[in-house]
C-alpha atoms as a PDB file:
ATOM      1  CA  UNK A   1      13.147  97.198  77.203  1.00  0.00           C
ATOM      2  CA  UNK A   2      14.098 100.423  76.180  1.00  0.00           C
ATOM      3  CA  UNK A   3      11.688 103.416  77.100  1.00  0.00           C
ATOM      4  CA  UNK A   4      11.038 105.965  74.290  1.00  0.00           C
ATOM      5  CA  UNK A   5      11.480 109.638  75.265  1.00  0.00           C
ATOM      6  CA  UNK A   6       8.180 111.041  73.981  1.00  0.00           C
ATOM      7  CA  UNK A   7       6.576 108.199  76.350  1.00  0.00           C
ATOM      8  CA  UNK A   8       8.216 110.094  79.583  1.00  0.00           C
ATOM      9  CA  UNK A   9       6.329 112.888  81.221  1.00  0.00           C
ATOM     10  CA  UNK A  10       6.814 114.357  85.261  1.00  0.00           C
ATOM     11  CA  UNK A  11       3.876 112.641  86.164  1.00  0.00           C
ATOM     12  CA  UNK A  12       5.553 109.517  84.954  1.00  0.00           C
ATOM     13  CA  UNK A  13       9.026 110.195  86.245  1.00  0.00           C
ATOM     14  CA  UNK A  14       7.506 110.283  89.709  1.00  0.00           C
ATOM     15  CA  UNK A  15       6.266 107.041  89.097  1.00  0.00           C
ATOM     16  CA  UNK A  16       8.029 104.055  91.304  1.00  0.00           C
ATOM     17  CA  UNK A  17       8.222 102.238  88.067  1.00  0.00           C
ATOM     18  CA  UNK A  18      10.043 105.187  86.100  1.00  0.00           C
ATOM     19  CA  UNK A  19      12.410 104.669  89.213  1.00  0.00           C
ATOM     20  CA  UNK A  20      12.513 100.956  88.932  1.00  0.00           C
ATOM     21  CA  UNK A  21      13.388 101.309  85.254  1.00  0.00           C
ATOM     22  CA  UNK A  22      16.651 103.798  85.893  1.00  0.00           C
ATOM     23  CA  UNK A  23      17.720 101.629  88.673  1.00  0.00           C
ATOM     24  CA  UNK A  24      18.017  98.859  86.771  1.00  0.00           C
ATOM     25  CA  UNK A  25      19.429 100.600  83.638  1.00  0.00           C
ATOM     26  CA  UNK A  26      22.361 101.412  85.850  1.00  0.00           C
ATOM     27  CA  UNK A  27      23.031  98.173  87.172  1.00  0.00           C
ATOM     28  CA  UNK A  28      22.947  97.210  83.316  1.00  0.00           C
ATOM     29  CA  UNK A  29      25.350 100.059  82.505  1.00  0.00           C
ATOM     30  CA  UNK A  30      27.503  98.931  85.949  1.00  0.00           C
ATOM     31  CA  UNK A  31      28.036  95.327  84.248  1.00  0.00           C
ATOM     32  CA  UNK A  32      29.008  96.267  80.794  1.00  0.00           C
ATOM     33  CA  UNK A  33      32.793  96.100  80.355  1.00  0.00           C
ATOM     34  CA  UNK A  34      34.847  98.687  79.967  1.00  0.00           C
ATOM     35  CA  UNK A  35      35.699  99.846  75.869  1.00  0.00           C
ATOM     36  CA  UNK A  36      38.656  98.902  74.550  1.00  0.00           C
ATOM     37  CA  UNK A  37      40.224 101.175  72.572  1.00  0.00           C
ATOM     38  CA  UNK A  38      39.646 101.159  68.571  1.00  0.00           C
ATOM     39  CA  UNK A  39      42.482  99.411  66.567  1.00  0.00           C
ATOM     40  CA  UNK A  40      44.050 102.036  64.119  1.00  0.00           C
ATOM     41  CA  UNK A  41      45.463 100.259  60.854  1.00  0.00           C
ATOM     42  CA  UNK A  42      49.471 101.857  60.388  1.00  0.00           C
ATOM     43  CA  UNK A  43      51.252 101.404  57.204  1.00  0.00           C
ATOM     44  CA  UNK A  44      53.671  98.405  57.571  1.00  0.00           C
ATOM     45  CA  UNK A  45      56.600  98.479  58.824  1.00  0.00           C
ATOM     46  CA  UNK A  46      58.303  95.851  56.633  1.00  0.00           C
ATOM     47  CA  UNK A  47      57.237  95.132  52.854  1.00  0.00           C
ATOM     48  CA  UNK A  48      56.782  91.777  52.928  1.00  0.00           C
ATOM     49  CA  UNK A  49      54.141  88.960  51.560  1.00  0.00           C
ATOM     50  CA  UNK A  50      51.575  87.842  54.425  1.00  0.00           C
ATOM     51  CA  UNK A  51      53.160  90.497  57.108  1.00  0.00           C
ATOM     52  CA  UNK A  52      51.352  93.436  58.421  1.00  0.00           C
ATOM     53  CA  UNK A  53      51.769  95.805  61.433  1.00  0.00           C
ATOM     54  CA  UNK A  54      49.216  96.722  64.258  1.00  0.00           C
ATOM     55  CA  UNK A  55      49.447  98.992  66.984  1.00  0.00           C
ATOM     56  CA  UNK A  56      46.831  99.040  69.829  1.00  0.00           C
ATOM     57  CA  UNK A  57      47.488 102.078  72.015  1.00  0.00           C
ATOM     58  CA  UNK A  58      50.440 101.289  74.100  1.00  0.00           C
ATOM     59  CA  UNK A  59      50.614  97.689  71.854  1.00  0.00           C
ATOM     60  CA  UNK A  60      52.245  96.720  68.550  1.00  0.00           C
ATOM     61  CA  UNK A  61      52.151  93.132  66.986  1.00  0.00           C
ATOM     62  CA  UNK A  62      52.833  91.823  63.627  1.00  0.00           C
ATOM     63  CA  UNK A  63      50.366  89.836  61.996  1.00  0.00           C
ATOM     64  CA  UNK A  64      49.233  88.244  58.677  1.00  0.00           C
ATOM     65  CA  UNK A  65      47.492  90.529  56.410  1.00  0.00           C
ATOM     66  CA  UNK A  66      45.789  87.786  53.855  1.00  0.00           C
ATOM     67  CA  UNK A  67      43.501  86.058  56.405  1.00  0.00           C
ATOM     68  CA  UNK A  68      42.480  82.634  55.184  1.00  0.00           C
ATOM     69  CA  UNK A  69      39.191  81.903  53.908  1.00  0.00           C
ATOM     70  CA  UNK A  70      37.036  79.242  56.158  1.00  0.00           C
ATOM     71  CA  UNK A  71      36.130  76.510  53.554  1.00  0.00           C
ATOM     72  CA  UNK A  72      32.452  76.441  54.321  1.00  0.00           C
ATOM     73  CA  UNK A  73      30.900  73.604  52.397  1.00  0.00           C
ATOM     74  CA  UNK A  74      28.657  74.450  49.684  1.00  0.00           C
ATOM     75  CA  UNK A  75      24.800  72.755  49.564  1.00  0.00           C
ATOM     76  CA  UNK A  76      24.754  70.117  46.877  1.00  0.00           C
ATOM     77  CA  UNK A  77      22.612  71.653  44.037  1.00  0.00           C
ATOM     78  CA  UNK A  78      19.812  69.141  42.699  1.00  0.00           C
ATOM     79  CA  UNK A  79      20.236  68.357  38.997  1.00  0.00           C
ATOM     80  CA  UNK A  80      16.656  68.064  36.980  1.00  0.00           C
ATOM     81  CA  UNK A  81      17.617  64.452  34.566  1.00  0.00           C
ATOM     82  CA  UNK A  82      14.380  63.183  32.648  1.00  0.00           C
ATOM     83  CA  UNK A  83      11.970  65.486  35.270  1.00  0.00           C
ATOM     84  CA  UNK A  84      13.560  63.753  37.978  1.00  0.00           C
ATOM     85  CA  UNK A  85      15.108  65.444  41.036  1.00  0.00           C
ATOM     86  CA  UNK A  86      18.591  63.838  41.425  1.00  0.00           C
ATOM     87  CA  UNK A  87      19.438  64.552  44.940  1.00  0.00           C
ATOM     88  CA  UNK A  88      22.548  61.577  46.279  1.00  0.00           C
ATOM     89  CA  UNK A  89      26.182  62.033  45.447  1.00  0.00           C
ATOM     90  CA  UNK A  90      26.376  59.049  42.770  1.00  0.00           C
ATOM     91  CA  UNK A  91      23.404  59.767  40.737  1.00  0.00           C
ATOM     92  CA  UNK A  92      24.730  63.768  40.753  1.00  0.00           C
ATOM     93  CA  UNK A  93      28.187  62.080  39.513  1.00  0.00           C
ATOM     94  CA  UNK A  94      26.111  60.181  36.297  1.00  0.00           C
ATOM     95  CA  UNK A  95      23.748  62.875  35.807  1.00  0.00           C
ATOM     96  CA  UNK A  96      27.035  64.809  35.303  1.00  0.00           C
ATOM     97  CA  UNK A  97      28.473  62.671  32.941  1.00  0.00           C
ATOM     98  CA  UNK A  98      25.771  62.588  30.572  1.00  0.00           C
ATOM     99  CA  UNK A  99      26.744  64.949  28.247  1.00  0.00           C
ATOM    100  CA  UNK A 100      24.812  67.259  25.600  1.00  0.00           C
ATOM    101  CA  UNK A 101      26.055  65.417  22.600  1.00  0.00           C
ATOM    102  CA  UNK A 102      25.706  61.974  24.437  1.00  0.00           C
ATOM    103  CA  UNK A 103      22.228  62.762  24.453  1.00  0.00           C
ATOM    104  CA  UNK A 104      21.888  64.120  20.798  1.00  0.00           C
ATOM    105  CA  UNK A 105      23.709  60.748  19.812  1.00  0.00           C
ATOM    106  CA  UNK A 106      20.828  58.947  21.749  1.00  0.00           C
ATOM    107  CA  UNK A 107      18.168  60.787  20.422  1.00  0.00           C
ATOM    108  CA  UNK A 108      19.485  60.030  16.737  1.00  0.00           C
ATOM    109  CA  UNK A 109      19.657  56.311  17.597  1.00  0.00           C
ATOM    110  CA  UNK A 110      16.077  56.761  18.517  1.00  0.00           C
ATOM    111  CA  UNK A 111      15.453  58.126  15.357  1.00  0.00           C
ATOM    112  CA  UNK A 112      16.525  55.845  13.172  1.00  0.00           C
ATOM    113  CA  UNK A 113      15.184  52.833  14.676  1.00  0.00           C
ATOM    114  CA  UNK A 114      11.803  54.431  14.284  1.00  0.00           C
ATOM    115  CA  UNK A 115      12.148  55.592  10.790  1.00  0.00           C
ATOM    116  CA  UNK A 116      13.780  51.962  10.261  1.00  0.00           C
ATOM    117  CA  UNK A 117      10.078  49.938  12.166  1.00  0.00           C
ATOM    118  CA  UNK A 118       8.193  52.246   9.621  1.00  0.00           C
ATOM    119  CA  UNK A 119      10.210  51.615   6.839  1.00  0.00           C
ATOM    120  CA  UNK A 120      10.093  48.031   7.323  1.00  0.00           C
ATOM    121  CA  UNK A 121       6.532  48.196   7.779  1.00  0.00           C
ATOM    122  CA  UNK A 122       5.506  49.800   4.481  1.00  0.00           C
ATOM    123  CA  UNK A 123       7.558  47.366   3.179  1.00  0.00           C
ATOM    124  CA  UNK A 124       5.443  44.653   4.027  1.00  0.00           C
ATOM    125  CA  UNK A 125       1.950  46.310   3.450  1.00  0.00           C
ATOM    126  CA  UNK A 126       4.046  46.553   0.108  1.00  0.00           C
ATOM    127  CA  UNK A 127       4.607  43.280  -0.479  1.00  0.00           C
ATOM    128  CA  UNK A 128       1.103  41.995   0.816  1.00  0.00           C
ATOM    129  CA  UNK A 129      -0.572  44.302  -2.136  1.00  0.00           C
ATOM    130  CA  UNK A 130       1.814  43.011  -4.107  1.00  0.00           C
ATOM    131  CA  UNK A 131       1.159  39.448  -3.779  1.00  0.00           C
ATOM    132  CA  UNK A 132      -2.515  40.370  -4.220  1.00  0.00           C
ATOM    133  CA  UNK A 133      -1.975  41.763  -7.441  1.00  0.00           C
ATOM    134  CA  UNK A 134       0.343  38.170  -8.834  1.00  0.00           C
ATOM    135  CA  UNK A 135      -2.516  35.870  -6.945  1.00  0.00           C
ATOM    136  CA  UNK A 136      -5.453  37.663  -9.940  1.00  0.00           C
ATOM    137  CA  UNK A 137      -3.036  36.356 -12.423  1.00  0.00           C
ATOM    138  CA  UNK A 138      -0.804  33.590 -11.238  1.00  0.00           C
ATOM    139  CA  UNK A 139       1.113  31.729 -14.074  1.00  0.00           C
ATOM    140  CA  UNK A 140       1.869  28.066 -13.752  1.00  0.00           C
ATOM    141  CA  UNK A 141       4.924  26.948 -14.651  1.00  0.00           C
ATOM    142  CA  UNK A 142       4.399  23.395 -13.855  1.00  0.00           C
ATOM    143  CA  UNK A 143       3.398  21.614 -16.952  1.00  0.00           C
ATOM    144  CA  UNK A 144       1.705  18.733 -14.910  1.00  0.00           C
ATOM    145  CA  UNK A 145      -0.375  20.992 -12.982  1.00  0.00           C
ATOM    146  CA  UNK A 146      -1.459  23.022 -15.791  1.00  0.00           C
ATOM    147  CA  UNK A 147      -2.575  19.971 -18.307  1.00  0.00           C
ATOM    148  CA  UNK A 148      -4.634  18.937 -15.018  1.00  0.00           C
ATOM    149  CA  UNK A 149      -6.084  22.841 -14.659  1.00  0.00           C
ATOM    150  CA  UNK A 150      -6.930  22.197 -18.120  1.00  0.00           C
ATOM    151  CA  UNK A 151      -8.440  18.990 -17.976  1.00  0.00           C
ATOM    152  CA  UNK A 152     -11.226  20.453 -15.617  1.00  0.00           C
ATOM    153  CA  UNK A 153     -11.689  23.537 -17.354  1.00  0.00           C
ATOM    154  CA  UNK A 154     -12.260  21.148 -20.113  1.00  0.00           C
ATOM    155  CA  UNK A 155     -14.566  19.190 -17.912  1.00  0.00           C
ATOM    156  CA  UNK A 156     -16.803  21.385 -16.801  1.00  0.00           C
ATOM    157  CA  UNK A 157     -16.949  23.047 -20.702  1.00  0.00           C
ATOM    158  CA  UNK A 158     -18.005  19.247 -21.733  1.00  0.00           C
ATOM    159  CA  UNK A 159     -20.682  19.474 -18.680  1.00  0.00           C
ATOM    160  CA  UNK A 160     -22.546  22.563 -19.310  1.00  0.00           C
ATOM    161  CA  UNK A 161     -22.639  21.462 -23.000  1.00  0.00           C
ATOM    162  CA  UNK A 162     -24.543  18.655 -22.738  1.00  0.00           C
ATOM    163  CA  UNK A 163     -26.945  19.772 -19.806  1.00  0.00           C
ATOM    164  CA  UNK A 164     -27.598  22.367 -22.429  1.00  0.00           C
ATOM    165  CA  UNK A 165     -27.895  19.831 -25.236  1.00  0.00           C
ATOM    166  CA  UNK A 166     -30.478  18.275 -23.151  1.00  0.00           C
ATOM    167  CA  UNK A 167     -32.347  20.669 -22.242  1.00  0.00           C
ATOM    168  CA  UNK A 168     -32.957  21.246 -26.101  1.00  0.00           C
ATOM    169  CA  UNK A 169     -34.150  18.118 -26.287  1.00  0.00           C
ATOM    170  CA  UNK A 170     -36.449  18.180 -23.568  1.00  0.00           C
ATOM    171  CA  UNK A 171     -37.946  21.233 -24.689  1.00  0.00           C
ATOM    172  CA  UNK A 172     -38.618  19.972 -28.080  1.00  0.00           C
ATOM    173  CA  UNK A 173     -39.999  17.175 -27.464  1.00  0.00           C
ATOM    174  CA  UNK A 174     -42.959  18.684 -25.151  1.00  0.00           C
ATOM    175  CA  UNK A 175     -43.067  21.751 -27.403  1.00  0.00           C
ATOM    176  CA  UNK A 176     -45.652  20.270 -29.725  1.00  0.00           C
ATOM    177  CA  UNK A 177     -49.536  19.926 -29.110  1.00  0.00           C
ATOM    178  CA  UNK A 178     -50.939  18.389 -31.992  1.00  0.00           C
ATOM    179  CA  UNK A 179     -50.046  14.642 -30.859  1.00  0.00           C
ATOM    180  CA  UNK A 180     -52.084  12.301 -31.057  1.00  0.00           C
ATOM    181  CA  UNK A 181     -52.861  10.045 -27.450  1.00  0.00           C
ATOM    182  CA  UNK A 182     -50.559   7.659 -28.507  1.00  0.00           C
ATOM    183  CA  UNK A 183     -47.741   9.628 -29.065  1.00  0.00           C
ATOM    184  CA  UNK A 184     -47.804  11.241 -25.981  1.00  0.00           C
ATOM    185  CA  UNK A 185     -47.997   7.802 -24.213  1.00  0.00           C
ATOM    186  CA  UNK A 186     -45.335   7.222 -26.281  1.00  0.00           C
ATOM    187  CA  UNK A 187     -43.557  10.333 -25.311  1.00  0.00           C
ATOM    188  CA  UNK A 188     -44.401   9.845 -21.822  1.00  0.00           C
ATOM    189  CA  UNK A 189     -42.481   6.616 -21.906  1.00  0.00           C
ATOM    190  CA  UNK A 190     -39.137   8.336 -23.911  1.00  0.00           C
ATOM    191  CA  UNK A 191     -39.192  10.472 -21.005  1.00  0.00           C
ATOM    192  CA  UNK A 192     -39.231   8.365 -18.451  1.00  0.00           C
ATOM    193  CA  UNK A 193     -36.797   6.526 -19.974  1.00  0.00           C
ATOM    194  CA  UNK A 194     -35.016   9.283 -20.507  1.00  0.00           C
ATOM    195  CA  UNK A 195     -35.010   9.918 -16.949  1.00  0.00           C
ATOM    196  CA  UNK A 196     -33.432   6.869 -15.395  1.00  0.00           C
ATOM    197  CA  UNK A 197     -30.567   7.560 -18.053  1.00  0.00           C
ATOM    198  CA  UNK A 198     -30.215  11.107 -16.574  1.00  0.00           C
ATOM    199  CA  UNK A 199     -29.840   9.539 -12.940  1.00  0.00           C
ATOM    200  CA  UNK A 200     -27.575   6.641 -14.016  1.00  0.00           C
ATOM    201  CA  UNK A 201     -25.712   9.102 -15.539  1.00  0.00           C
ATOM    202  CA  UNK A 202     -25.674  11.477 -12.713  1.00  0.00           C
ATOM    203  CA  UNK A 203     -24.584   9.435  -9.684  1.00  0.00           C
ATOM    204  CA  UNK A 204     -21.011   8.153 -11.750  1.00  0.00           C
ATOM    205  CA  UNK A 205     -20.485  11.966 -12.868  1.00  0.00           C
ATOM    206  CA  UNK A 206     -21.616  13.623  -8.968  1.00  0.00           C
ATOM    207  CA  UNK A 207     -18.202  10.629  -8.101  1.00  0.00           C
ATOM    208  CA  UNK A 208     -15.883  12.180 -10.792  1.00  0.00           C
ATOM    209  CA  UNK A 209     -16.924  15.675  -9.833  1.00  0.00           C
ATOM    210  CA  UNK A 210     -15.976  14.882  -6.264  1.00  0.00           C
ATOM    211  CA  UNK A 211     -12.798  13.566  -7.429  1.00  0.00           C
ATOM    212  CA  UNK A 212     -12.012  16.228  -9.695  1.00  0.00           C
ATOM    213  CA  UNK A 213     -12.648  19.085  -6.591  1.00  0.00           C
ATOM    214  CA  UNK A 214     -10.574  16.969  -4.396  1.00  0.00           C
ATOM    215  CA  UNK A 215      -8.283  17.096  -6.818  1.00  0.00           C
ATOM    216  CA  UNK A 216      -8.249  20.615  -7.127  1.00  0.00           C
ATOM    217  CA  UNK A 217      -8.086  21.628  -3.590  1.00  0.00           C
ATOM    218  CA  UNK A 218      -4.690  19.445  -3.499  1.00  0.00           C
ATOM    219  CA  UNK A 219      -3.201  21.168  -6.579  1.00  0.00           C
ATOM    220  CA  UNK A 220      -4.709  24.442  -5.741  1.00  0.00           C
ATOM    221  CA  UNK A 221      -2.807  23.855  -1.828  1.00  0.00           C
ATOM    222  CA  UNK A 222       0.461  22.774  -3.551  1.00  0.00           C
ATOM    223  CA  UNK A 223       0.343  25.817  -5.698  1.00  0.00           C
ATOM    224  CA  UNK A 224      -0.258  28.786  -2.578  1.00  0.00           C
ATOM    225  CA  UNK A 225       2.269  26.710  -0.657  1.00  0.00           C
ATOM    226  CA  UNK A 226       4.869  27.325  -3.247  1.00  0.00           C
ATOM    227  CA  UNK A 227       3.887  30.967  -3.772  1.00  0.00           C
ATOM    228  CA  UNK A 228       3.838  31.829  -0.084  1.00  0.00           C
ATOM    229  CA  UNK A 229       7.367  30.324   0.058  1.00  0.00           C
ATOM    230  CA  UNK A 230       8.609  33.012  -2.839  1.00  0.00           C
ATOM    231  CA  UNK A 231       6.738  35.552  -1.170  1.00  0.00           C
ATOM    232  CA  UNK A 232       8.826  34.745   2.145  1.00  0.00           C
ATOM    233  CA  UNK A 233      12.209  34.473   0.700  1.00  0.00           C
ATOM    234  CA  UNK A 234      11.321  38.202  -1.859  1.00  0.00           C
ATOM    235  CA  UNK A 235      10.217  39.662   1.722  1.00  0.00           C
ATOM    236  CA  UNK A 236      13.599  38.708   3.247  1.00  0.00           C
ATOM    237  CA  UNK A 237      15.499  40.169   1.130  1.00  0.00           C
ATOM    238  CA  UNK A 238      13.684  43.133   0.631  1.00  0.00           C
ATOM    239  CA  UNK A 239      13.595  43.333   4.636  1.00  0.00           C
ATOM    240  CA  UNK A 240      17.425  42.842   4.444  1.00  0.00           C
ATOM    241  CA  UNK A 241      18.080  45.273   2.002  1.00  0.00           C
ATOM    242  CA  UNK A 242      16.322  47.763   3.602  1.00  0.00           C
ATOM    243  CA  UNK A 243      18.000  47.500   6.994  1.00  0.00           C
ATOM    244  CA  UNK A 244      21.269  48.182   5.160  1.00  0.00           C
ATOM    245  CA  UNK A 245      20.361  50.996   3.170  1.00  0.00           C
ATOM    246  CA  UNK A 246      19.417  52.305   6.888  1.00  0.00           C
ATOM    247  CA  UNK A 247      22.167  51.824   8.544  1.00  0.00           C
ATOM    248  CA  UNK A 248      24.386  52.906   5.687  1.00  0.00           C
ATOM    249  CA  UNK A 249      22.604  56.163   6.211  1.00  0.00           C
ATOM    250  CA  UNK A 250      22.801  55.853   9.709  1.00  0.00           C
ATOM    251  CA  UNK A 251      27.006  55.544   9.915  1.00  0.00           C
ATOM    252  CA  UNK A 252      27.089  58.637   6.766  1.00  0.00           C
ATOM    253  CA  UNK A 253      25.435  60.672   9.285  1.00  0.00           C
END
């Protein structure tokens, strides 16, 4: 340790430490090794490429005035791919490799197929409305089917007219008060009459109504099987069509 000069007074330099110090700084000074002379840089003697000339007091030597470089290796830099620090030799090489318009061309791909899953998905809340819309007014083409569509529209016209029919009947023959007893035992009697015809009649009729509504579930089953089949083959094609249109764009681009 070196001792500052402001630090030394006479009271200190009578010190035994003060003395202690200077003896060892001249054991220190004792044990250095002599100086060697500074190296002077002369012009060279000969003009030539990697030769220089040196001369060191009483020595001279020729040596190489391009010194070569030590390659000192260089600290791998981490490259950031997809927020991920990429630190080993392979993964630096692909990293690399990955280019700026390899990843435009990847982004575009991703693109499309996303403007391509919402095309194709409008297209089908499309064609759902649409087959809405032709199921309010679906046209039969069968002749078969319609005569039988017919034949209960028919049925139940035939139906409601004569429950109307009588209920006229009903209601005019109660309607009038001025009967005499015998009348209305008689009238009691038409009616009762009346009524066992009503249930004859209505147990063979409640058998043809059941027949005619199983009928109609069949035909009405046959008829959304057919339209859900040209509803599947229109939504194919329309799917189809679509896609090409798409990638058409896709390979103008």
């Amino acid at each position: 340790m070196k001792i500052r000069d402001t630090m030394i007074n006479d009271a200190f330099k009578k010190s035994a430490r003060y003395k202690y110090y200077k003896a060892k700084k001249a054991e220190s000074e004792k044990a250095k090794p002599a100086k060697e002379p500074e190296e002077q840089h002369v012009s060279p003697v000969k003009s030539r490429q990697g030769k220089g000339y040196m001369r060191s007091g009483d020595q001279e030597a020729n040596f190489p005035s391009l010194f070569k470089k030590n390659d000192v290796s260089r600290k791998t830099r981490s490259l950031i791919v997809a927020d991920n620090i990429v630190e080993e030799q392979a993964n630096v090489e692909l990293a690399k490799s990955l280019s700026i318009e390899e990843q435009r061309h990847q982004q575009h791909a991703i693109m499309t197929q996303l403007t391509i899953d919402r095309q194709i998905k409008k297209d089908v809340e499309d064609t759902y409305a649409e087959w809405g819309q032709k199921l309010k007014g679906l046209e039969v083409k069968d002749t078969c089917i319609q005569s039988l569509l017919d034949l209960r529209k028919g049925s139940k016209a035939s139906r409601l007219e004569s429950l109307k029919q009588m209920k006229q009947a009903t209601a005019g023959e109660g309607s009038s008060a001025a009967h005499n007893k015998y009348y209305e035992f008689e009238n009691i009697s038409a009616i009762d009459s009346d009524a066992h015809e009503v249930l004859y009649v209505q147990t063979p009729m409640k058998k043809k109504m059941l027949k005619l509504l199983i009928l109609t579930i069949i035909i009405w089953t046959y008829l959304m099987i057919i339209h859900k089949e040209m509803m599947l083959q229109d939504l194919e094609c329309s799917c189809i069509t679509s896609l090409q249109n798409h990638s058409n764009l896709h390979i103008s681009v």
